[in-house]
PDB file of N, CA and C in Angstrom:
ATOM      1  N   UNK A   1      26.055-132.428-106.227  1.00  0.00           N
ATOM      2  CA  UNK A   1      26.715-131.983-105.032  1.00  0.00           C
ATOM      3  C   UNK A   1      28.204-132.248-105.201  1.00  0.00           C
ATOM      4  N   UNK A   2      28.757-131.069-105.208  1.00  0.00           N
ATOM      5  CA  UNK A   2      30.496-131.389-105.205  1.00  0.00           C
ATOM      6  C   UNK A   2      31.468-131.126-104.060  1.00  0.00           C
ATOM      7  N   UNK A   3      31.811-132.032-103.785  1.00  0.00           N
ATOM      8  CA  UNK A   3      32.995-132.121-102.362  1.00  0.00           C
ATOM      9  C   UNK A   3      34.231-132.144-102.385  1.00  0.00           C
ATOM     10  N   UNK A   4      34.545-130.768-101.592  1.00  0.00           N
ATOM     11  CA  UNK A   4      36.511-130.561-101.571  1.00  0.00           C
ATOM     12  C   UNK A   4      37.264-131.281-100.884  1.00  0.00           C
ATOM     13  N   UNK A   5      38.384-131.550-100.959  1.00  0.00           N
ATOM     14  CA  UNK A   5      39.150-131.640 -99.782  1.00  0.00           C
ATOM     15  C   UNK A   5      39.144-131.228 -98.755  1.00  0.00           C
ATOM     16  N   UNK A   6      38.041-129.605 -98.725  1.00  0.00           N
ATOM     17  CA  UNK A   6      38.516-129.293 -97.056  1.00  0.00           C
ATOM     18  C   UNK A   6      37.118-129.348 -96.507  1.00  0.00           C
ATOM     19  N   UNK A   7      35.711-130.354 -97.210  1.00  0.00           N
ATOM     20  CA  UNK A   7      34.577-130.494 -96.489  1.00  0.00           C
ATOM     21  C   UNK A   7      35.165-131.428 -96.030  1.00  0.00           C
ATOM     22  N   UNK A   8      35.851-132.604 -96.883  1.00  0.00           N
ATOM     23  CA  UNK A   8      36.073-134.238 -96.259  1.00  0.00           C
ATOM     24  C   UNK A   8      37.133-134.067 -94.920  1.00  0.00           C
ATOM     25  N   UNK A   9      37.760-133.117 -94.943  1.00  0.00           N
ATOM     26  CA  UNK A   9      39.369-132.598 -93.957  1.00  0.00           C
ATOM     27  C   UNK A   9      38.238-131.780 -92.923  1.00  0.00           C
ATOM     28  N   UNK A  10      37.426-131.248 -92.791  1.00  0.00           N
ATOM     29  CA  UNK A  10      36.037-130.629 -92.237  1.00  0.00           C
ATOM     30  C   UNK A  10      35.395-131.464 -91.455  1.00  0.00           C
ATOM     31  N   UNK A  11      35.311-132.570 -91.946  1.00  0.00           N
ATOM     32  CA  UNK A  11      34.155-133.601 -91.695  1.00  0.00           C
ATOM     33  C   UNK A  11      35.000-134.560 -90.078  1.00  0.00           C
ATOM     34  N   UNK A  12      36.408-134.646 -90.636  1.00  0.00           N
ATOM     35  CA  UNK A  12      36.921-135.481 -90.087  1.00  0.00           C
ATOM     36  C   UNK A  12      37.630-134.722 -88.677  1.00  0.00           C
ATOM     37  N   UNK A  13      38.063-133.894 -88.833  1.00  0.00           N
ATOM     38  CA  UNK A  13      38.103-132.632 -87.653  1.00  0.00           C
ATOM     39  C   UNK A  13      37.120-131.813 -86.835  1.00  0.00           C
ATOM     40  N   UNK A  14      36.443-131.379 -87.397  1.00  0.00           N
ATOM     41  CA  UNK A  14      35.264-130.361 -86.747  1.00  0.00           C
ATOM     42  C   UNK A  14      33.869-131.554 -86.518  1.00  0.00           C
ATOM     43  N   UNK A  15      33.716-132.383 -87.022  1.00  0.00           N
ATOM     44  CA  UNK A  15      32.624-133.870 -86.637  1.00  0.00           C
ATOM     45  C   UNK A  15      31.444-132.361 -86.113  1.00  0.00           C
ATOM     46  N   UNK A  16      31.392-132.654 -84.671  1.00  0.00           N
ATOM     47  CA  UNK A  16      29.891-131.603 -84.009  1.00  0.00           C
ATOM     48  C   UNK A  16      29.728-129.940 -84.650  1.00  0.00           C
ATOM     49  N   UNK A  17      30.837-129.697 -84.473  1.00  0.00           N
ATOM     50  CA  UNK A  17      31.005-128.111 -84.814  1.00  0.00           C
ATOM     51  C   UNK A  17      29.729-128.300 -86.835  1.00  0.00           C
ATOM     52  N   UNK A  18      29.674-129.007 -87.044  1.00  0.00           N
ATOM     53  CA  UNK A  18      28.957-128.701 -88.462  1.00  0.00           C
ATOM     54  C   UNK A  18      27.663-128.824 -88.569  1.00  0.00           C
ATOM     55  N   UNK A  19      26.982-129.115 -86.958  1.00  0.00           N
ATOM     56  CA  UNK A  19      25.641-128.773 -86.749  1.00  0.00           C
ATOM     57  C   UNK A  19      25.527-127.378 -87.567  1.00  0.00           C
ATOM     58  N   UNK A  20      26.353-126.485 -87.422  1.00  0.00           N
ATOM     59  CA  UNK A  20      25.772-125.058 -87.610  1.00  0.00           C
ATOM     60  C   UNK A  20      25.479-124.641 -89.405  1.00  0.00           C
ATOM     61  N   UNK A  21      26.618-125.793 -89.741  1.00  0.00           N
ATOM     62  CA  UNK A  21      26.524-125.862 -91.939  1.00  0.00           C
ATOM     63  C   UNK A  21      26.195-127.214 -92.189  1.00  0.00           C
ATOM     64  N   UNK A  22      24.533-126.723 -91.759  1.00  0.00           N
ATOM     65  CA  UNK A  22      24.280-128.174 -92.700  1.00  0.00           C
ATOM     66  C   UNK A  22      24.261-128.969 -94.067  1.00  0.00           C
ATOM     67  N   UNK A  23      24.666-128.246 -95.303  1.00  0.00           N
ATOM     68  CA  UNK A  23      24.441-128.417 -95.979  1.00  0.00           C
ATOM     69  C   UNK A  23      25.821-129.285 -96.487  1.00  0.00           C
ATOM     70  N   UNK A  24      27.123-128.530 -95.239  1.00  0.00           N
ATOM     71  CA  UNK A  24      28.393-128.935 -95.706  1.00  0.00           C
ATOM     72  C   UNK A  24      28.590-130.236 -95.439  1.00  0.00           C
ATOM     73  N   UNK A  25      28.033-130.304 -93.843  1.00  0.00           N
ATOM     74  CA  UNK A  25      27.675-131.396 -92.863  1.00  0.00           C
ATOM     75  C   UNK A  25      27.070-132.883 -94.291  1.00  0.00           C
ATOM     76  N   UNK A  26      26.255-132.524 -94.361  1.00  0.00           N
ATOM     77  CA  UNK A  26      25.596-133.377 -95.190  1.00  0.00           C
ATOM     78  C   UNK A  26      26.092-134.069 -96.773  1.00  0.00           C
ATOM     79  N   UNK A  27      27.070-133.141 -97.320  1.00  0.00           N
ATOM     80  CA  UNK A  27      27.907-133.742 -98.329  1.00  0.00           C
ATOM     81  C   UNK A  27      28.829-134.028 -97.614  1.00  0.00           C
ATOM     82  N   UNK A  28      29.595-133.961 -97.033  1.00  0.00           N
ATOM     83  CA  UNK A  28      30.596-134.509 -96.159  1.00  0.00           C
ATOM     84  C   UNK A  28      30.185-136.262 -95.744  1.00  0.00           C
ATOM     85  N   UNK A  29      29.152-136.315 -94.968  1.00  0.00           N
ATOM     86  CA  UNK A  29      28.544-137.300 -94.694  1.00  0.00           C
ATOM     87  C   UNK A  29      27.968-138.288 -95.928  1.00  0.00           C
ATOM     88  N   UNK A  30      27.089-138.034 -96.610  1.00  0.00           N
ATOM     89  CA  UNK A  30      27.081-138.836 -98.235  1.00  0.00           C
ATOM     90  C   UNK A  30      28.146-138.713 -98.679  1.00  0.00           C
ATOM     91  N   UNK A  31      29.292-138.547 -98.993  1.00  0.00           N
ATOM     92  CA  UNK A  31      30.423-139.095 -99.603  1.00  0.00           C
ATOM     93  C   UNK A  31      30.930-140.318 -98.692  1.00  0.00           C
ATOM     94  N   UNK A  32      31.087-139.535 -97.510  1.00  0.00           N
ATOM     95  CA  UNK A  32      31.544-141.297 -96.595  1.00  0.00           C
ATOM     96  C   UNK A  32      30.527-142.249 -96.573  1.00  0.00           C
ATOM     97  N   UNK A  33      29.342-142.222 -96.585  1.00  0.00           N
ATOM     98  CA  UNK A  33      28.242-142.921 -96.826  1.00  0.00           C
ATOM     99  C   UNK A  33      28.465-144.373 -97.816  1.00  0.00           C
ATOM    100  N   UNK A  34      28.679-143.253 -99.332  1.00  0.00           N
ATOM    101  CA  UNK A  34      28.778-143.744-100.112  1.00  0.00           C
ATOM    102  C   UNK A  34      30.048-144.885-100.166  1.00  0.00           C
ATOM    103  N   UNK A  35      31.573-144.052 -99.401  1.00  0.00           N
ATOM    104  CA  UNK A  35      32.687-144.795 -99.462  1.00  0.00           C
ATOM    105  C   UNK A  35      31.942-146.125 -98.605  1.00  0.00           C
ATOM    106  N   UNK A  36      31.694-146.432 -97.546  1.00  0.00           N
ATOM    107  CA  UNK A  36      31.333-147.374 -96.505  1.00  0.00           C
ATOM    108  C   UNK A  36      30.775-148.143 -97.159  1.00  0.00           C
ATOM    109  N   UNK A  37      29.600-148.304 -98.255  1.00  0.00           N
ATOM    110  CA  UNK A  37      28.609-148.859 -98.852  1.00  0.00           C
ATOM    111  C   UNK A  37      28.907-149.604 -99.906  1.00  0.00           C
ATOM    112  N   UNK A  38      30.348-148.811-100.506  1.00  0.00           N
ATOM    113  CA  UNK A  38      30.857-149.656-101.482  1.00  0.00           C
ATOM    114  C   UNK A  38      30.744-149.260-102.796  1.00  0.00           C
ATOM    115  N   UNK A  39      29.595-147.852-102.876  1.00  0.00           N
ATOM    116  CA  UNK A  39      29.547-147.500-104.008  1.00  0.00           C
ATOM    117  C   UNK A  39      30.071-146.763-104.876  1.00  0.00           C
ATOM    118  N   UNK A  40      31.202-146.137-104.172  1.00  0.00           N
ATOM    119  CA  UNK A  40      32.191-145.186-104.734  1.00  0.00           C
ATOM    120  C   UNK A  40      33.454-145.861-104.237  1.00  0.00           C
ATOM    121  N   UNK A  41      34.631-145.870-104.625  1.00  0.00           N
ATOM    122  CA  UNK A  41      36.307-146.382-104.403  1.00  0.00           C
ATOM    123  C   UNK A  41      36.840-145.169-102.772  1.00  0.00           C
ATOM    124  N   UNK A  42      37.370-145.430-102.264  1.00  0.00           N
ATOM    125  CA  UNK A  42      38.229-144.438-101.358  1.00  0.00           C
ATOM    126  C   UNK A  42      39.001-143.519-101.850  1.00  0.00           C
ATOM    127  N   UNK A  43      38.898-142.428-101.540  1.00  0.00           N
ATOM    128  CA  UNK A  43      39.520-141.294-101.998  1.00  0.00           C
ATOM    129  C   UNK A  43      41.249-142.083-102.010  1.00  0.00           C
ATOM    130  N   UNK A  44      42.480-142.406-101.448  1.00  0.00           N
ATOM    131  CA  UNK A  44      43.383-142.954-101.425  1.00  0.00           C
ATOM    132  C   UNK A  44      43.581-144.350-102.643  1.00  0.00           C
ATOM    133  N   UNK A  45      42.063-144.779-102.720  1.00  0.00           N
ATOM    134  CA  UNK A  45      42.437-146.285-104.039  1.00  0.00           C
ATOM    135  C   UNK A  45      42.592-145.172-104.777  1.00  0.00           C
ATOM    136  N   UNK A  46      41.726-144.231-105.543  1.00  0.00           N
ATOM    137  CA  UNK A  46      41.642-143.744-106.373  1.00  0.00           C
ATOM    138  C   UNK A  46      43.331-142.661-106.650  1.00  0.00           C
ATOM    139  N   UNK A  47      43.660-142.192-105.694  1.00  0.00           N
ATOM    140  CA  UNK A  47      45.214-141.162-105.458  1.00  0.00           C
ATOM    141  C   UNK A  47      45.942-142.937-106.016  1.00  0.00           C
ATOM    142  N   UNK A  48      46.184-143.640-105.262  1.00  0.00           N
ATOM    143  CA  UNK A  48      47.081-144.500-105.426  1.00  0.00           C
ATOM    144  C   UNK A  48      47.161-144.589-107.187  1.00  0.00           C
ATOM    145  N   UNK A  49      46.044-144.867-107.449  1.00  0.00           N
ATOM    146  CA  UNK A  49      46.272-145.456-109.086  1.00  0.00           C
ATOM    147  C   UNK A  49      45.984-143.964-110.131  1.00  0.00           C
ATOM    148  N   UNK A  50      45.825-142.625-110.022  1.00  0.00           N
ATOM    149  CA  UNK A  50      46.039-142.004-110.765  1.00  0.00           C
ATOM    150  C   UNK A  50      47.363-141.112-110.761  1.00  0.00           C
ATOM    151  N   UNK A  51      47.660-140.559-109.115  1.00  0.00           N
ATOM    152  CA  UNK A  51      49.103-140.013-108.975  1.00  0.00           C
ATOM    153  C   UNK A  51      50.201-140.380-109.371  1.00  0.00           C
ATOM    154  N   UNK A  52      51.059-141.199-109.411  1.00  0.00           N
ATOM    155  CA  UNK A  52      51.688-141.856-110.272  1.00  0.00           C
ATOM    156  C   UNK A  52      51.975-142.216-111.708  1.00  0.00           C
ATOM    157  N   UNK A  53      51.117-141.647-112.421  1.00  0.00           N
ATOM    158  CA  UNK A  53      50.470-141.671-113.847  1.00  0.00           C
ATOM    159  C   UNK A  53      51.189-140.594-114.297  1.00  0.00           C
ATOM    160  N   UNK A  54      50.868-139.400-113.164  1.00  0.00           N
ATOM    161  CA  UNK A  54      51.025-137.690-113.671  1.00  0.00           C
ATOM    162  C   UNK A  54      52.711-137.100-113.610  1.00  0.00           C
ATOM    163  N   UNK A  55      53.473-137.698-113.936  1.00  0.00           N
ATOM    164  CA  UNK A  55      55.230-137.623-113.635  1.00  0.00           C
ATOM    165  C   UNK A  55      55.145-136.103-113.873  1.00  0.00           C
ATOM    166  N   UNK A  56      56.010-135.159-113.183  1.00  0.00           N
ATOM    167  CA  UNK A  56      56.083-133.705-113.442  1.00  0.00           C
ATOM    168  C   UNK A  56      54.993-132.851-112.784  1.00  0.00           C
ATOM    169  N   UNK A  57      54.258-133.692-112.528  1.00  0.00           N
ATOM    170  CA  UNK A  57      52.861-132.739-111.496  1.00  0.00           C
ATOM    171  C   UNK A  57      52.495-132.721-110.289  1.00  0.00           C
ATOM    172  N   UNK A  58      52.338-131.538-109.952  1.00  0.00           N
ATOM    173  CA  UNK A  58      52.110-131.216-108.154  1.00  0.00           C
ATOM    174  C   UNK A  58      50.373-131.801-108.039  1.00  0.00           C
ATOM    175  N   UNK A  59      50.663-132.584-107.269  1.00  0.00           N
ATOM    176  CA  UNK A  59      48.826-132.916-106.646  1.00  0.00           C
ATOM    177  C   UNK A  59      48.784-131.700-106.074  1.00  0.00           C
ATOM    178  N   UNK A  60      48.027-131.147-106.029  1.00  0.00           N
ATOM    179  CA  UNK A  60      46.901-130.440-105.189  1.00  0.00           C
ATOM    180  C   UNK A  60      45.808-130.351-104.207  1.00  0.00           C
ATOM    181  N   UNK A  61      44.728-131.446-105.284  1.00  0.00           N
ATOM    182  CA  UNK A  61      43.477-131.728-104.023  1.00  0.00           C
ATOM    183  C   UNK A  61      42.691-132.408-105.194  1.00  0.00           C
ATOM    184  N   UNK A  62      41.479-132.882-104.600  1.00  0.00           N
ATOM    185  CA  UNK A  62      40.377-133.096-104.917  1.00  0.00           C
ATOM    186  C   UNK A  62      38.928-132.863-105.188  1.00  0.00           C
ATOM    187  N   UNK A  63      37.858-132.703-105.851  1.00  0.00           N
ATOM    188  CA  UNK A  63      36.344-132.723-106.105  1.00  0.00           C
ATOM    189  C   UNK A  63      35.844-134.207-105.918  1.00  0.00           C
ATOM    190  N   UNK A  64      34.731-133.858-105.210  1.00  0.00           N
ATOM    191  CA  UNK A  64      33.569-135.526-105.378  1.00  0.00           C
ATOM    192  C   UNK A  64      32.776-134.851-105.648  1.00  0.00           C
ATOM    193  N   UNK A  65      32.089-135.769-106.796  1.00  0.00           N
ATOM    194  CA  UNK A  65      30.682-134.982-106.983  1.00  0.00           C
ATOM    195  C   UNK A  65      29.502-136.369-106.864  1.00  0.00           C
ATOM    196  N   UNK A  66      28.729-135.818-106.252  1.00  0.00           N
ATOM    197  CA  UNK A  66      27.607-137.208-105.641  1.00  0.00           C
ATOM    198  C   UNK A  66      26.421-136.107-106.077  1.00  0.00           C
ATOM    199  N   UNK A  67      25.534-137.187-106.656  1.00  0.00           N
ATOM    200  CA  UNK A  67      25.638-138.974-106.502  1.00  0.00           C
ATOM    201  C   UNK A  67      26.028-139.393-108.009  1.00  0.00           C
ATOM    202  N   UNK A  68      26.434-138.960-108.762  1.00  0.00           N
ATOM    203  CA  UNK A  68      27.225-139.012-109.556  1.00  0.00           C
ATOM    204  C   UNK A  68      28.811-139.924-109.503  1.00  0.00           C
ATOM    205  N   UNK A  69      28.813-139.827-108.141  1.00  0.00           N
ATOM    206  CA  UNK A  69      30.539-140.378-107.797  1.00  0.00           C
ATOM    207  C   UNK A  69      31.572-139.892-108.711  1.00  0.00           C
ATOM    208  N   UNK A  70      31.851-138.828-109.350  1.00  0.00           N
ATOM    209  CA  UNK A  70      33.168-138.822-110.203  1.00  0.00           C
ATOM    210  C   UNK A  70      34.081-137.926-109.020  1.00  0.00           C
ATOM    211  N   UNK A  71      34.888-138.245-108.809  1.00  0.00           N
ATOM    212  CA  UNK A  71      36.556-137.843-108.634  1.00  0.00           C
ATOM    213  C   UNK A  71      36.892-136.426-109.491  1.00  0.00           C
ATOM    214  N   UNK A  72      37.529-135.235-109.144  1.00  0.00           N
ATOM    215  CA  UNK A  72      38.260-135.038-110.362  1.00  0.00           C
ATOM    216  C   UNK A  72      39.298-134.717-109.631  1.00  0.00           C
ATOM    217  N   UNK A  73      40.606-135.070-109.582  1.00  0.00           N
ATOM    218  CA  UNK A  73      41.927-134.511-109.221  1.00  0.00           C
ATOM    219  C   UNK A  73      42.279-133.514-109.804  1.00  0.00           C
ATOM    220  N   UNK A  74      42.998-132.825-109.110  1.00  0.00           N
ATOM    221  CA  UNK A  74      43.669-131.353-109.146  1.00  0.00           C
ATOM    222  C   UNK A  74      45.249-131.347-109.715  1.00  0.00           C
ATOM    223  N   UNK A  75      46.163-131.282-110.664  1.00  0.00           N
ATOM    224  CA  UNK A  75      47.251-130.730-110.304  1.00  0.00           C
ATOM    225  C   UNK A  75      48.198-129.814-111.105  1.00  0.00           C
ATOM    226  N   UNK A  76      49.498-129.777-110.503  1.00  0.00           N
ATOM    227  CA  UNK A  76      49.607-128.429-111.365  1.00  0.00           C
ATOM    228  C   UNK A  76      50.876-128.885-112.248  1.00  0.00           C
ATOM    229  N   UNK A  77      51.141-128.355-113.224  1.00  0.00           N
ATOM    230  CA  UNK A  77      52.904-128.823-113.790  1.00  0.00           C
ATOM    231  C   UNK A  77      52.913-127.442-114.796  1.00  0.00           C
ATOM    232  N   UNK A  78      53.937-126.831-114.280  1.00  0.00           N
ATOM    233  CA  UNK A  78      54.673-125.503-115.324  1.00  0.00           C
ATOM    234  C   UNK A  78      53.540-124.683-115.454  1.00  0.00           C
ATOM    235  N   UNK A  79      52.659-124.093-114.427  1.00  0.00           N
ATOM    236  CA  UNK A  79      52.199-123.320-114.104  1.00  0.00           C
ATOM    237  C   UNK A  79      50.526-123.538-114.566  1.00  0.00           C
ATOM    238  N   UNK A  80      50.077-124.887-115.080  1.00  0.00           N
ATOM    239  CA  UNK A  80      48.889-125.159-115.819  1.00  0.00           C
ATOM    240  C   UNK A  80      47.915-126.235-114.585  1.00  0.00           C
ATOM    241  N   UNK A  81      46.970-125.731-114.438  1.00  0.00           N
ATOM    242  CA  UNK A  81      46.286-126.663-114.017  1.00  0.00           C
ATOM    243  C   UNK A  81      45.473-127.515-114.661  1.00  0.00           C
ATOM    244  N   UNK A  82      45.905-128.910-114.192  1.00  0.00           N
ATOM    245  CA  UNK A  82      45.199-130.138-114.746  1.00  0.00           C
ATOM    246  C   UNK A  82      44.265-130.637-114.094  1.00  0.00           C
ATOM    247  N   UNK A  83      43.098-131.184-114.730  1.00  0.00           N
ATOM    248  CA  UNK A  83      41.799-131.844-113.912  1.00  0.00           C
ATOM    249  C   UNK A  83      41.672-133.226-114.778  1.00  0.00           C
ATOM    250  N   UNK A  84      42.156-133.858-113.798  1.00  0.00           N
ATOM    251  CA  UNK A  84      41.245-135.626-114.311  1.00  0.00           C
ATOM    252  C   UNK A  84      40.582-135.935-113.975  1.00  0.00           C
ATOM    253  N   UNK A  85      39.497-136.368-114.153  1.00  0.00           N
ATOM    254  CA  UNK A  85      37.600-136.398-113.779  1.00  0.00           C
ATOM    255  C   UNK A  85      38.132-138.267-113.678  1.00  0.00           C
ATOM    256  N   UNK A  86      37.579-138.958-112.795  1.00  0.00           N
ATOM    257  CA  UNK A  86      37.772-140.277-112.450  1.00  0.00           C
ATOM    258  C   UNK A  86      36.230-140.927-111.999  1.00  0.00           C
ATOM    259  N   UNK A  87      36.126-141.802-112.571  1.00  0.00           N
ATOM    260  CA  UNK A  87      34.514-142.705-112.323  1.00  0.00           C
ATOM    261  C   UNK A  87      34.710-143.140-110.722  1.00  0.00           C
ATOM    262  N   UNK A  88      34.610-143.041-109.699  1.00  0.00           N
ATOM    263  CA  UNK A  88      34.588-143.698-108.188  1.00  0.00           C
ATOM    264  C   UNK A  88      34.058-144.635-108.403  1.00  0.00           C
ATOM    265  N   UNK A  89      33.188-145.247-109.277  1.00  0.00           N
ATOM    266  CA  UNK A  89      32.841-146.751-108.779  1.00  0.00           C
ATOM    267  C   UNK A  89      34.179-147.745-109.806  1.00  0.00           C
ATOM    268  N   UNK A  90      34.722-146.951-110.583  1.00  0.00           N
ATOM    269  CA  UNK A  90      35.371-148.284-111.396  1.00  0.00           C
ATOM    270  C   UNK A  90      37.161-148.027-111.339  1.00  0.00           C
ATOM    271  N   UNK A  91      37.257-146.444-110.866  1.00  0.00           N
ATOM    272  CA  UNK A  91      38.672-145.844-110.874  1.00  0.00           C
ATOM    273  C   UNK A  91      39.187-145.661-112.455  1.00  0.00           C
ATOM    274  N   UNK A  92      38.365-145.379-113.163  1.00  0.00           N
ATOM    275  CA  UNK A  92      39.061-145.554-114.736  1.00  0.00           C
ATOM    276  C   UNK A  92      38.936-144.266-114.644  1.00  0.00           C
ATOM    277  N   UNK A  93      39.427-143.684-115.511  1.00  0.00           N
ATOM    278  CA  UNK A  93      39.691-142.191-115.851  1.00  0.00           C
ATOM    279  C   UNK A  93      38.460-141.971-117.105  1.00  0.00           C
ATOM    280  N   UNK A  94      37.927-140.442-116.690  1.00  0.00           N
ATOM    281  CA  UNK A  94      36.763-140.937-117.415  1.00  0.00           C
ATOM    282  C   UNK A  94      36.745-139.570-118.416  1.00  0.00           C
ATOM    283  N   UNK A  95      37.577-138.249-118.066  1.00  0.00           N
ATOM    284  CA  UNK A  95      37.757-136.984-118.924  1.00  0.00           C
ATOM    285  C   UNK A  95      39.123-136.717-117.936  1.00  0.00           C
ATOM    286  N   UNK A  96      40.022-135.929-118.497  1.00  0.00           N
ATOM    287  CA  UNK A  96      41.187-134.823-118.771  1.00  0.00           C
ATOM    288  C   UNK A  96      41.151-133.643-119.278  1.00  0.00           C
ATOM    289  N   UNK A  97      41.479-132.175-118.360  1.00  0.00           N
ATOM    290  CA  UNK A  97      41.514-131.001-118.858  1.00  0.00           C
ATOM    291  C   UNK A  97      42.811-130.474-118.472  1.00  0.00           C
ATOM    292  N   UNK A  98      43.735-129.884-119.577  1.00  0.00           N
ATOM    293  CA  UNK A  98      44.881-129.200-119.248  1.00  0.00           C
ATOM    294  C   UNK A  98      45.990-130.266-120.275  1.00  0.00           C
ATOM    295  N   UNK A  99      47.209-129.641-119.567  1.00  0.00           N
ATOM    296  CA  UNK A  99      48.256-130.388-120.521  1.00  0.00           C
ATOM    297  C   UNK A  99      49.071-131.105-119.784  1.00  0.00           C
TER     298      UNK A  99
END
């Protein structure tokens, strides 16, 4: 199951309105699940310690993929998009695609 930025931005705005997508409803909800429980890092630990890394690159957004927990950040520099795949339970960087 993989989660965008705009199920978690979804989740936190529209709350009742997602009776009607449950399926979105429901990854939305297991990702915070997971954050609360301890078994994945917060979307923000994880921004804090990889953004900063990327000098020259536009963040973008995010993927969660559960129950898997990996992260992959989004961003862009000189027209290339980059993906760093990040472990949520340990914050280490775990694959890189792009330049």
């Amino acid at each position: 199951m993989r989660i965008g930025t705009g199920s978690i931005l979804l989740l936190l705005v529209a709350g009742p309105a997602l009776a009607g997508q449950p399926d979105q409803g429901r990854e939305a909800s297991a990702a915070w699940q997971a954050t609360r429980q301890g078994r994945i890092l917060p979307l923000k630990e994880i921004e804090r310690r990889i953004v900063p890394t990327m000098k020259g690159a536009q963040y973008i957004g995010f993927d969660l993929e559960l129950p898997s927990g990996v992260y992959t950040l989004k961003f862009l520099r000189d027209g290339t998009v980059i993906w760093i795949d990040v472990d949520g339970r340990t914050g280490q960087v775990i694959g890189r695609t792009g330049r």
